[in-house]
PDB file of N, CA and C in Angstrom:
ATOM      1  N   UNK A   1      67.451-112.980 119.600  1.00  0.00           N
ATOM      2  CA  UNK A   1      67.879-112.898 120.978  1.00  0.00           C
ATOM      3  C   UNK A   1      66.655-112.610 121.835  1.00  0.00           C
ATOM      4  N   UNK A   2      66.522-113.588 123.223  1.00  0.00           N
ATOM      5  CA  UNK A   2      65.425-113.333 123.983  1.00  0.00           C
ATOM      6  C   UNK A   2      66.029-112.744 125.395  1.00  0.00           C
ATOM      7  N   UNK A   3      65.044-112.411 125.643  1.00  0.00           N
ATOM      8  CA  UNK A   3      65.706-111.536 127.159  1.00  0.00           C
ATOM      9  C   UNK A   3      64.887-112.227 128.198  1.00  0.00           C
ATOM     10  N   UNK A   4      65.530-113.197 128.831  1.00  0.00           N
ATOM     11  CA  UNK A   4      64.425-113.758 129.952  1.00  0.00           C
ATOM     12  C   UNK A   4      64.275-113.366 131.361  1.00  0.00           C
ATOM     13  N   UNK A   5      63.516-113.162 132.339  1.00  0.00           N
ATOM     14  CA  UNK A   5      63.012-113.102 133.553  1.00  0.00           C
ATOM     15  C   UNK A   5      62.299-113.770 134.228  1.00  0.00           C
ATOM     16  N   UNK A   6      62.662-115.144 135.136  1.00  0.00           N
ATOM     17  CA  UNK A   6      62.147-116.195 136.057  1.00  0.00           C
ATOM     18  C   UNK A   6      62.181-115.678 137.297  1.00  0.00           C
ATOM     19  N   UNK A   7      61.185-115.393 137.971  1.00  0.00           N
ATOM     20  CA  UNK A   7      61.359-115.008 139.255  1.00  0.00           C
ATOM     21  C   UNK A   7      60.689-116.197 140.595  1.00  0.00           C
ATOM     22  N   UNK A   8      61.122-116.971 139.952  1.00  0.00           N
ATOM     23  CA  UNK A   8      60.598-118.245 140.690  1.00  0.00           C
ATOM     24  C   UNK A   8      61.165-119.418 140.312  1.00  0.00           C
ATOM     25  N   UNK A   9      61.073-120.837 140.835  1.00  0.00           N
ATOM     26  CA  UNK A   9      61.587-122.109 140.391  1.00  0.00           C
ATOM     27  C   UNK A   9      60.463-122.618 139.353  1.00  0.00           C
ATOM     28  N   UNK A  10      61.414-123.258 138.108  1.00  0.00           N
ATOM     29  CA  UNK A  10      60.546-124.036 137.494  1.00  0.00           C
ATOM     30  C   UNK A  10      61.588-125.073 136.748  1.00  0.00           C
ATOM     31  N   UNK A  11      61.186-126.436 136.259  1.00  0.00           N
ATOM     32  CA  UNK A  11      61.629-127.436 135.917  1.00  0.00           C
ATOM     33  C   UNK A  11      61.915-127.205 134.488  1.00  0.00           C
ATOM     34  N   UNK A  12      62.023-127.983 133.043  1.00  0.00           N
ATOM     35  CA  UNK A  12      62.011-127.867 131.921  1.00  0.00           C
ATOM     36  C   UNK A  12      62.491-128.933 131.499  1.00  0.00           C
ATOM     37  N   UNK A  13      61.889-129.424 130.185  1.00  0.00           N
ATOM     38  CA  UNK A  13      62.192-130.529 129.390  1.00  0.00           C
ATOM     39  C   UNK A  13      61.808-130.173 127.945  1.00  0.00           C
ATOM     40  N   UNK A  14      62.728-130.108 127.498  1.00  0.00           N
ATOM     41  CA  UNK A  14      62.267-129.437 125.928  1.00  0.00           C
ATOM     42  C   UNK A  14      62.690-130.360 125.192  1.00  0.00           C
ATOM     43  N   UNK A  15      62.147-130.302 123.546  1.00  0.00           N
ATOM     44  CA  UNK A  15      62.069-131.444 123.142  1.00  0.00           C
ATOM     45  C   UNK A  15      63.314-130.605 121.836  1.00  0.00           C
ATOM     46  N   UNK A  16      64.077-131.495 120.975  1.00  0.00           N
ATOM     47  CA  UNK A  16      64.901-130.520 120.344  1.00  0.00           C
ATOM     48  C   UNK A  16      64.469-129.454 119.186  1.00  0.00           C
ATOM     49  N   UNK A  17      65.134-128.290 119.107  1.00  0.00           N
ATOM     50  CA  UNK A  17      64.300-126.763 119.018  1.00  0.00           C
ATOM     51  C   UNK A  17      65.301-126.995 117.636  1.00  0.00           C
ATOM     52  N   UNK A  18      66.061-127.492 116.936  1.00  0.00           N
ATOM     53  CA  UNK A  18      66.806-127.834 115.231  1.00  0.00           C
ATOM     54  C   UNK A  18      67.388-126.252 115.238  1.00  0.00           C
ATOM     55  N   UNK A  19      67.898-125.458 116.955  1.00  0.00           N
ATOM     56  CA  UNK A  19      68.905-124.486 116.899  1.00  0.00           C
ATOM     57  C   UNK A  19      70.538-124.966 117.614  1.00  0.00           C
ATOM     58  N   UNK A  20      71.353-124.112 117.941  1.00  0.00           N
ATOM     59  CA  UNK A  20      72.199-123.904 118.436  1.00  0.00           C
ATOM     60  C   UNK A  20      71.498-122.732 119.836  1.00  0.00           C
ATOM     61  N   UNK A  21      72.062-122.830 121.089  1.00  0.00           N
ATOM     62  CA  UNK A  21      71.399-122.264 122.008  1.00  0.00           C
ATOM     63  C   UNK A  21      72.366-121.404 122.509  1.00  0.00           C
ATOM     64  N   UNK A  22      72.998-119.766 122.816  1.00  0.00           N
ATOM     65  CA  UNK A  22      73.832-120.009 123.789  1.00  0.00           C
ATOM     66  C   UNK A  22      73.037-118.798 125.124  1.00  0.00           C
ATOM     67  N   UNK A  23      73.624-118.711 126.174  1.00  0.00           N
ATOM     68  CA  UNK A  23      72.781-118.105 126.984  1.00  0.00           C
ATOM     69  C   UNK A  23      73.805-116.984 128.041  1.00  0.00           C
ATOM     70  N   UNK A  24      73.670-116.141 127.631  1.00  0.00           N
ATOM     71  CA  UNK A  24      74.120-115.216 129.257  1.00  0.00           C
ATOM     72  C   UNK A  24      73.409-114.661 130.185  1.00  0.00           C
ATOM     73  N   UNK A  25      73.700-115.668 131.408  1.00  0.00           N
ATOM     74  CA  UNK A  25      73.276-115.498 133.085  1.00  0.00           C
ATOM     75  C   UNK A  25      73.197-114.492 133.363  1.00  0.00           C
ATOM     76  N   UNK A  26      72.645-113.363 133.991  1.00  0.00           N
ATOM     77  CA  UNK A  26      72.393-112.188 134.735  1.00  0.00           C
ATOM     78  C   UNK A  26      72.675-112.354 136.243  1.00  0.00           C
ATOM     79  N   UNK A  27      71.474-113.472 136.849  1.00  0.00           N
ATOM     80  CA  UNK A  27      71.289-113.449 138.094  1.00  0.00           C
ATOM     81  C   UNK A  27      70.556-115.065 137.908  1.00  0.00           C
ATOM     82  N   UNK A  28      70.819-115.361 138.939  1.00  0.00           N
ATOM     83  CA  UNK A  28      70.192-116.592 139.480  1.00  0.00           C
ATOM     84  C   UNK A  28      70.952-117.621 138.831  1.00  0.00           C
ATOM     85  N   UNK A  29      70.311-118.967 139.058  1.00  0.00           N
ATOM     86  CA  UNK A  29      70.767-120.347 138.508  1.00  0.00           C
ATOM     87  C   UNK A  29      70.413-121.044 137.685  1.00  0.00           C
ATOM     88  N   UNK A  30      70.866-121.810 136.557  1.00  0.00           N
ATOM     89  CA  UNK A  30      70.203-123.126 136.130  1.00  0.00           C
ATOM     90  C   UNK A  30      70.730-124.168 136.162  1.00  0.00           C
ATOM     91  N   UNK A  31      70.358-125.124 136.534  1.00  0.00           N
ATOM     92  CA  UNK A  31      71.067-126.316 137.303  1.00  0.00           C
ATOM     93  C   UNK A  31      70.575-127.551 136.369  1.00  0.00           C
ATOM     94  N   UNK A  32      70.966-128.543 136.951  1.00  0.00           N
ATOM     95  CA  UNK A  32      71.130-129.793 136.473  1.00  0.00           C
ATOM     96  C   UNK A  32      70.459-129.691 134.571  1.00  0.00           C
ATOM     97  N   UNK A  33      71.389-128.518 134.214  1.00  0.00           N
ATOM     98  CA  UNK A  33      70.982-128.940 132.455  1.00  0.00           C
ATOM     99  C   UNK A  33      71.580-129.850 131.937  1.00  0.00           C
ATOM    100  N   UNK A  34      70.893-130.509 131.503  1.00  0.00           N
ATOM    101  CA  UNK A  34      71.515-132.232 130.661  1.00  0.00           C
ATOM    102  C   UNK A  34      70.772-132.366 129.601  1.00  0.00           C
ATOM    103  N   UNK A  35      71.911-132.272 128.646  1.00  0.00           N
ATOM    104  CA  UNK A  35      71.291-132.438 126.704  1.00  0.00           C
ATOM    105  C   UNK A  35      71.690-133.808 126.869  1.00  0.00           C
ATOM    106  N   UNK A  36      71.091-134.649 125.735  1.00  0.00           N
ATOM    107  CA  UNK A  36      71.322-135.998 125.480  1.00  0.00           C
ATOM    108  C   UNK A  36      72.150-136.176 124.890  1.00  0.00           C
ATOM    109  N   UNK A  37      73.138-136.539 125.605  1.00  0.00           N
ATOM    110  CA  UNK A  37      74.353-137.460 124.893  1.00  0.00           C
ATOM    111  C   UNK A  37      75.603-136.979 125.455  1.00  0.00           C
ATOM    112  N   UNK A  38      75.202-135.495 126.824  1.00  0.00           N
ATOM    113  CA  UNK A  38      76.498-135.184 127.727  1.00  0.00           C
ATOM    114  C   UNK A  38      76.069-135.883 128.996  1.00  0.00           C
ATOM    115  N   UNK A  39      77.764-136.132 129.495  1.00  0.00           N
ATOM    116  CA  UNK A  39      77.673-136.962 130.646  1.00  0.00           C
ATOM    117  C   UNK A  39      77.255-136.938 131.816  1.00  0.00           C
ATOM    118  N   UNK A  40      77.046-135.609 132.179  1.00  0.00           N
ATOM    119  CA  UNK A  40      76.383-135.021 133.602  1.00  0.00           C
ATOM    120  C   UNK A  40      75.648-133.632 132.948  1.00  0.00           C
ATOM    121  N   UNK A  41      74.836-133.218 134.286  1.00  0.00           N
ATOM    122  CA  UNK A  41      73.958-132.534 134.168  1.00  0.00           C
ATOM    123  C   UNK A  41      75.200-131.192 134.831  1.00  0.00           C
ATOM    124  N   UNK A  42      74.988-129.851 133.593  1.00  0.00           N
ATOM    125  CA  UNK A  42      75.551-128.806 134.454  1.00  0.00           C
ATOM    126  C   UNK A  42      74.755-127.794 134.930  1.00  0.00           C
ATOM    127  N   UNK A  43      75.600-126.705 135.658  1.00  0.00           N
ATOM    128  CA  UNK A  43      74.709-125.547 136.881  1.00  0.00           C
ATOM    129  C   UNK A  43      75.440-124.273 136.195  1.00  0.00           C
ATOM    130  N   UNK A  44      74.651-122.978 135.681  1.00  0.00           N
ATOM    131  CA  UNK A  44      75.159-122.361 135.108  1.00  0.00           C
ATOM    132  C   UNK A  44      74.629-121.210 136.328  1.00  0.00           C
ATOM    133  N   UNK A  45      75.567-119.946 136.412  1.00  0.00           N
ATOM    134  CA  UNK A  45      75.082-118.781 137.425  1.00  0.00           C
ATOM    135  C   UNK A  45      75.508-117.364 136.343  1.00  0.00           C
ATOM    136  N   UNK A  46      75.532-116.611 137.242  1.00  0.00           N
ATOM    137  CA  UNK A  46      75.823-115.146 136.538  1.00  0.00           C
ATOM    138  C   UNK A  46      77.399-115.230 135.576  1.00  0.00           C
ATOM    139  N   UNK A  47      77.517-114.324 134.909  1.00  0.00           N
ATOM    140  CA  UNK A  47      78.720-114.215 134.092  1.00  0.00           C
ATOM    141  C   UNK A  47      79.207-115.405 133.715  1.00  0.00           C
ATOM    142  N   UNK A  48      78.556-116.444 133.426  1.00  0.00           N
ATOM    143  CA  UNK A  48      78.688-117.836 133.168  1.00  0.00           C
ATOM    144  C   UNK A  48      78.042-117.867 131.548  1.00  0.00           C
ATOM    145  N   UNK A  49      78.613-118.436 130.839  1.00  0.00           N
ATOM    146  CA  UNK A  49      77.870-119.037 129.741  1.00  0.00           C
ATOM    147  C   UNK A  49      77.564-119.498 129.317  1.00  0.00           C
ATOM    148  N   UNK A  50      75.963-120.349 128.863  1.00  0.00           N
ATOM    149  CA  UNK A  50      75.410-121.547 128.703  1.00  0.00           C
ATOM    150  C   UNK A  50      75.720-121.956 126.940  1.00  0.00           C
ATOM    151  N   UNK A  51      75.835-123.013 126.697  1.00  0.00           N
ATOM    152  CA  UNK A  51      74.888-123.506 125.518  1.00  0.00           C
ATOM    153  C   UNK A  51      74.451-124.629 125.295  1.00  0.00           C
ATOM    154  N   UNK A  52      73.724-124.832 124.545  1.00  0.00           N
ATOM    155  CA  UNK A  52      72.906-126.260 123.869  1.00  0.00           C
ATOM    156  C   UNK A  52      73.783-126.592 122.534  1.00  0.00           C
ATOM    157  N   UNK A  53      74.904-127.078 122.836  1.00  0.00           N
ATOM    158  CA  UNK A  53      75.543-127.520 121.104  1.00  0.00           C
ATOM    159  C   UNK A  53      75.180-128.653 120.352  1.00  0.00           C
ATOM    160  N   UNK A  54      74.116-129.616 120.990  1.00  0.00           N
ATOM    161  CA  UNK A  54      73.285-130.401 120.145  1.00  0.00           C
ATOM    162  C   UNK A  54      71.818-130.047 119.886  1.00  0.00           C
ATOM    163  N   UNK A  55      71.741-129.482 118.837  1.00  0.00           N
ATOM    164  CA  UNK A  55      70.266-129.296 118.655  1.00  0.00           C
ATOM    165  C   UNK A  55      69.068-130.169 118.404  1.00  0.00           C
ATOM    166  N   UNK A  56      69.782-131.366 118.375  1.00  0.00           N
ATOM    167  CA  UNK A  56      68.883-132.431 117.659  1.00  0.00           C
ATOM    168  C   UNK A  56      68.703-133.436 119.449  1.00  0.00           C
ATOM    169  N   UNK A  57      69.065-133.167 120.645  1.00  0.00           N
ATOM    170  CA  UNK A  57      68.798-133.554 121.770  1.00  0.00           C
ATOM    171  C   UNK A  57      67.363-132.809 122.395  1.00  0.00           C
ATOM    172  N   UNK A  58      67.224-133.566 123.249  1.00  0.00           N
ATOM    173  CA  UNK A  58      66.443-133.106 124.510  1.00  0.00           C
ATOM    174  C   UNK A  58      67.010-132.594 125.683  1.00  0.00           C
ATOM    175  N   UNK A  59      66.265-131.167 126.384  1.00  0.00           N
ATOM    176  CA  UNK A  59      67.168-130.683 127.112  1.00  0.00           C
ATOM    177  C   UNK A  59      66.661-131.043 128.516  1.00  0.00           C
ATOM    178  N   UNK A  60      67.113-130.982 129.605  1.00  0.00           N
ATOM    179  CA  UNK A  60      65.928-131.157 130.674  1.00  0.00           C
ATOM    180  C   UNK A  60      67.276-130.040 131.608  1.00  0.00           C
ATOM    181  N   UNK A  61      66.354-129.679 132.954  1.00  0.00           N
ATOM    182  CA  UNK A  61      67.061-128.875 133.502  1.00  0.00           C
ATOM    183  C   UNK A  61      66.165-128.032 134.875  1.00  0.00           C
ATOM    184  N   UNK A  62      66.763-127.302 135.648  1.00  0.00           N
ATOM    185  CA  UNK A  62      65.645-126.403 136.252  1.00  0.00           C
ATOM    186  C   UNK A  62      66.300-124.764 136.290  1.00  0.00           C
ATOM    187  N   UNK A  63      65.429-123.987 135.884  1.00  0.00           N
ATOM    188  CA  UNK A  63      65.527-122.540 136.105  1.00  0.00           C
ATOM    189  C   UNK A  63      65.365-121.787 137.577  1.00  0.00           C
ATOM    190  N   UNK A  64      66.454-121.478 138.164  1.00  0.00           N
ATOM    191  CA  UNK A  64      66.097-120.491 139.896  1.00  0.00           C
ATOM    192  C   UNK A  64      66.203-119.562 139.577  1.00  0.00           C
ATOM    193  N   UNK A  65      64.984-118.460 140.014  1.00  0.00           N
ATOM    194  CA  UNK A  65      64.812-117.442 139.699  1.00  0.00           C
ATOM    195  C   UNK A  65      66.226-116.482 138.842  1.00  0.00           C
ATOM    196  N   UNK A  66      66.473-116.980 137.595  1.00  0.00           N
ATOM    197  CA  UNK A  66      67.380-116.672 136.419  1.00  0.00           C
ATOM    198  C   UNK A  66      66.718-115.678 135.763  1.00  0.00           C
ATOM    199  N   UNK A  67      67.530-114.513 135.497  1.00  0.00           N
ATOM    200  CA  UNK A  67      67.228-113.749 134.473  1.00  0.00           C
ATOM    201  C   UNK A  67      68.653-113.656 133.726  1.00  0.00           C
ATOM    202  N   UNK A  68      68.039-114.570 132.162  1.00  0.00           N
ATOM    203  CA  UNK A  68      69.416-114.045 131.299  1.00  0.00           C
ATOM    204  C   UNK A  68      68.942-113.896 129.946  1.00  0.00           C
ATOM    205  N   UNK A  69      69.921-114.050 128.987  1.00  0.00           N
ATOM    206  CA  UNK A  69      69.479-113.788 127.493  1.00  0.00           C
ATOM    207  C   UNK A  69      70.063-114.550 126.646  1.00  0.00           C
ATOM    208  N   UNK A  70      69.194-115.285 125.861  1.00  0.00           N
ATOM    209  CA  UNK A  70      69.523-116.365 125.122  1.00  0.00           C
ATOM    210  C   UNK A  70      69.503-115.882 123.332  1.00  0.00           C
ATOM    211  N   UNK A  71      70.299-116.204 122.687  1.00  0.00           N
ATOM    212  CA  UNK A  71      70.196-116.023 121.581  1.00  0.00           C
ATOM    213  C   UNK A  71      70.483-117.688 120.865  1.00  0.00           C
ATOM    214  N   UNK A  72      69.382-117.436 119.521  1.00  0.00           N
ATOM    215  CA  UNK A  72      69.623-118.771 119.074  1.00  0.00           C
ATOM    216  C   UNK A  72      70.378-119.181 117.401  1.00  0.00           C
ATOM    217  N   UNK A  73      71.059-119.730 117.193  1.00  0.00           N
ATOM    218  CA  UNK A  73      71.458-119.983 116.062  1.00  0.00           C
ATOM    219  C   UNK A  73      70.998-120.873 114.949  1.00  0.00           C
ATOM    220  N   UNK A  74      70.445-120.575 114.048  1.00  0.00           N
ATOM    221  CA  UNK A  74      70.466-121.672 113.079  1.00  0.00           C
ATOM    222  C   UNK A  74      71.894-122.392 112.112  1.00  0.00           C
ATOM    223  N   UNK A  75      71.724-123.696 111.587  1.00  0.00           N
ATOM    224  CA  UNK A  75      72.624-124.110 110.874  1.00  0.00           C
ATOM    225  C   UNK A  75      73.276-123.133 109.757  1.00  0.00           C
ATOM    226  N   UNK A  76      72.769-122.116 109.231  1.00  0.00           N
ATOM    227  CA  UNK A  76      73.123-121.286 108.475  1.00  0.00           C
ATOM    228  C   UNK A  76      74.871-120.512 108.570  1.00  0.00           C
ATOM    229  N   UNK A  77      74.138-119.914 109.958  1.00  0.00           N
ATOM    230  CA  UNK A  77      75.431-118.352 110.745  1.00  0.00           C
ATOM    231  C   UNK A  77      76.140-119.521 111.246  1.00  0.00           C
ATOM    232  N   UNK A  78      76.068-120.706 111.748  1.00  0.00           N
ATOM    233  CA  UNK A  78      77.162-121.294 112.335  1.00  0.00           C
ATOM    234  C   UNK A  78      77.730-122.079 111.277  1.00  0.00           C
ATOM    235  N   UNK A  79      77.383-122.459 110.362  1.00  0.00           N
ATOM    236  CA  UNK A  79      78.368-122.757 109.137  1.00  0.00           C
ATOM    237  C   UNK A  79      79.148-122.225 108.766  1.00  0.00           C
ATOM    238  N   UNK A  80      78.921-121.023 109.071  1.00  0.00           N
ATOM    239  CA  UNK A  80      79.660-119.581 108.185  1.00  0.00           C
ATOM    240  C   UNK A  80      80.934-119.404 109.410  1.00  0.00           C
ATOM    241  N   UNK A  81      80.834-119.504 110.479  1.00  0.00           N
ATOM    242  CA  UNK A  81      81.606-119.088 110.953  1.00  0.00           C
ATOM    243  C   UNK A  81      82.913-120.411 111.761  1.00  0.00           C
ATOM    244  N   UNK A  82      82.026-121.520 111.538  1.00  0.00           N
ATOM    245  CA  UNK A  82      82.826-123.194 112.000  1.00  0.00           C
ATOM    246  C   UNK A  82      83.331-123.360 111.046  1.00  0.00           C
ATOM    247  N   UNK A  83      84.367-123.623 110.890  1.00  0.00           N
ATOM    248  CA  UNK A  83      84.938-124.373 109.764  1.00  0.00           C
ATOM    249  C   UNK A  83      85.355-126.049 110.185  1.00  0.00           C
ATOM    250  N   UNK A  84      84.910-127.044 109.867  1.00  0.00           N
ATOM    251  CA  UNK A  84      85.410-128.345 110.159  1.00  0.00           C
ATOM    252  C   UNK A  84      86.526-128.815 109.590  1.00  0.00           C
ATOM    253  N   UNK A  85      87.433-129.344 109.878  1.00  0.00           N
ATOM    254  CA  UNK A  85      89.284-129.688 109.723  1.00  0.00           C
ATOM    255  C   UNK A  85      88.559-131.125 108.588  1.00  0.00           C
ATOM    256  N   UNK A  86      89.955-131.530 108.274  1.00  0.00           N
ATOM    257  CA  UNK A  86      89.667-132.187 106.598  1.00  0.00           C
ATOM    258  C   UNK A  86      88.366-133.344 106.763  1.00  0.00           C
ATOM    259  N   UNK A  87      88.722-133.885 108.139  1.00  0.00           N
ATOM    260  CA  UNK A  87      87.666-134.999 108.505  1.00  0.00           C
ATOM    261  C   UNK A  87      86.626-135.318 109.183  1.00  0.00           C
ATOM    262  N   UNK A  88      86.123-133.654 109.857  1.00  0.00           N
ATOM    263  CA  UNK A  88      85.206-133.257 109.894  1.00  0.00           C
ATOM    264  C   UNK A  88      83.831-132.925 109.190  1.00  0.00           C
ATOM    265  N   UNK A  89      82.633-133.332 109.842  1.00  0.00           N
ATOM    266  CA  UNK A  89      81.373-132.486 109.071  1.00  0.00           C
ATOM    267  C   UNK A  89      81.206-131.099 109.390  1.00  0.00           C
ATOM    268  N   UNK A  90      80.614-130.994 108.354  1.00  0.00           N
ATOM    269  CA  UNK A  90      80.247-129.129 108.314  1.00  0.00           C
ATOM    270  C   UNK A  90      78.989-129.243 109.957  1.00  0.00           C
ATOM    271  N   UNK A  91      79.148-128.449 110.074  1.00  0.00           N
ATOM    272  CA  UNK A  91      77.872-127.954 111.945  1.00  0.00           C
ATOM    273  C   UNK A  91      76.890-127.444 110.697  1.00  0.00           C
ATOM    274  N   UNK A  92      75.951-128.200 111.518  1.00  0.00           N
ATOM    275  CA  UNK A  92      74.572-128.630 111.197  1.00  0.00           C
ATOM    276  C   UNK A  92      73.157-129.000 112.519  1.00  0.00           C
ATOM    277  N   UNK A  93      72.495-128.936 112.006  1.00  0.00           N
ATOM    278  CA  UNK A  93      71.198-128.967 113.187  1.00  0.00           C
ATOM    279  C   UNK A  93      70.670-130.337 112.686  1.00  0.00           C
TER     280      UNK A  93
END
């Protein structure tokens, strides 16, 4: 788990990180986040909760002065706790 503090605007394009992402907002915004392969770009604010559920995408997005805390998952803890129905794959990175 990271504890972040942006006190300014900045852009982002990350290339895929082979986690699960999820994030709780404090203060401020992040806007137009768009992983590859969802249909629009979303805007996340305080008491809001983000995640990245494709790890194998690219994320792009911009941070307004946001302070929140992201914790990340590997394929491991989310196996353990997803279970996929008969015709489902197991969650994986």
């Amino acid at each position: 788990m990271d504890h972040l503090d942006f006190g300014f605007e900045m852009s982002y394009d990350v290339l895929p990180l082979g986690v699960i992402l999820l994030g709780d907002i404090e203060s401020g915004t992040i806007e137009d986040h768009l992983v590859d392969g969802w249909p629009a770009g979303e805007r996340f604010g305080p008491v809001r909760y983000s995640s990245s559920p494709r790890p194998t995408g690219t994320t792009t997005g911009r941070i307004n002065q946001a302070r929140y805390r992201v914790t990340r998952l590997g394929p491991g803890p989310a196996s353990q706790v997803a279970t996929p129905t008969h015709d489902a794959a197991p969650v994986g990175c």
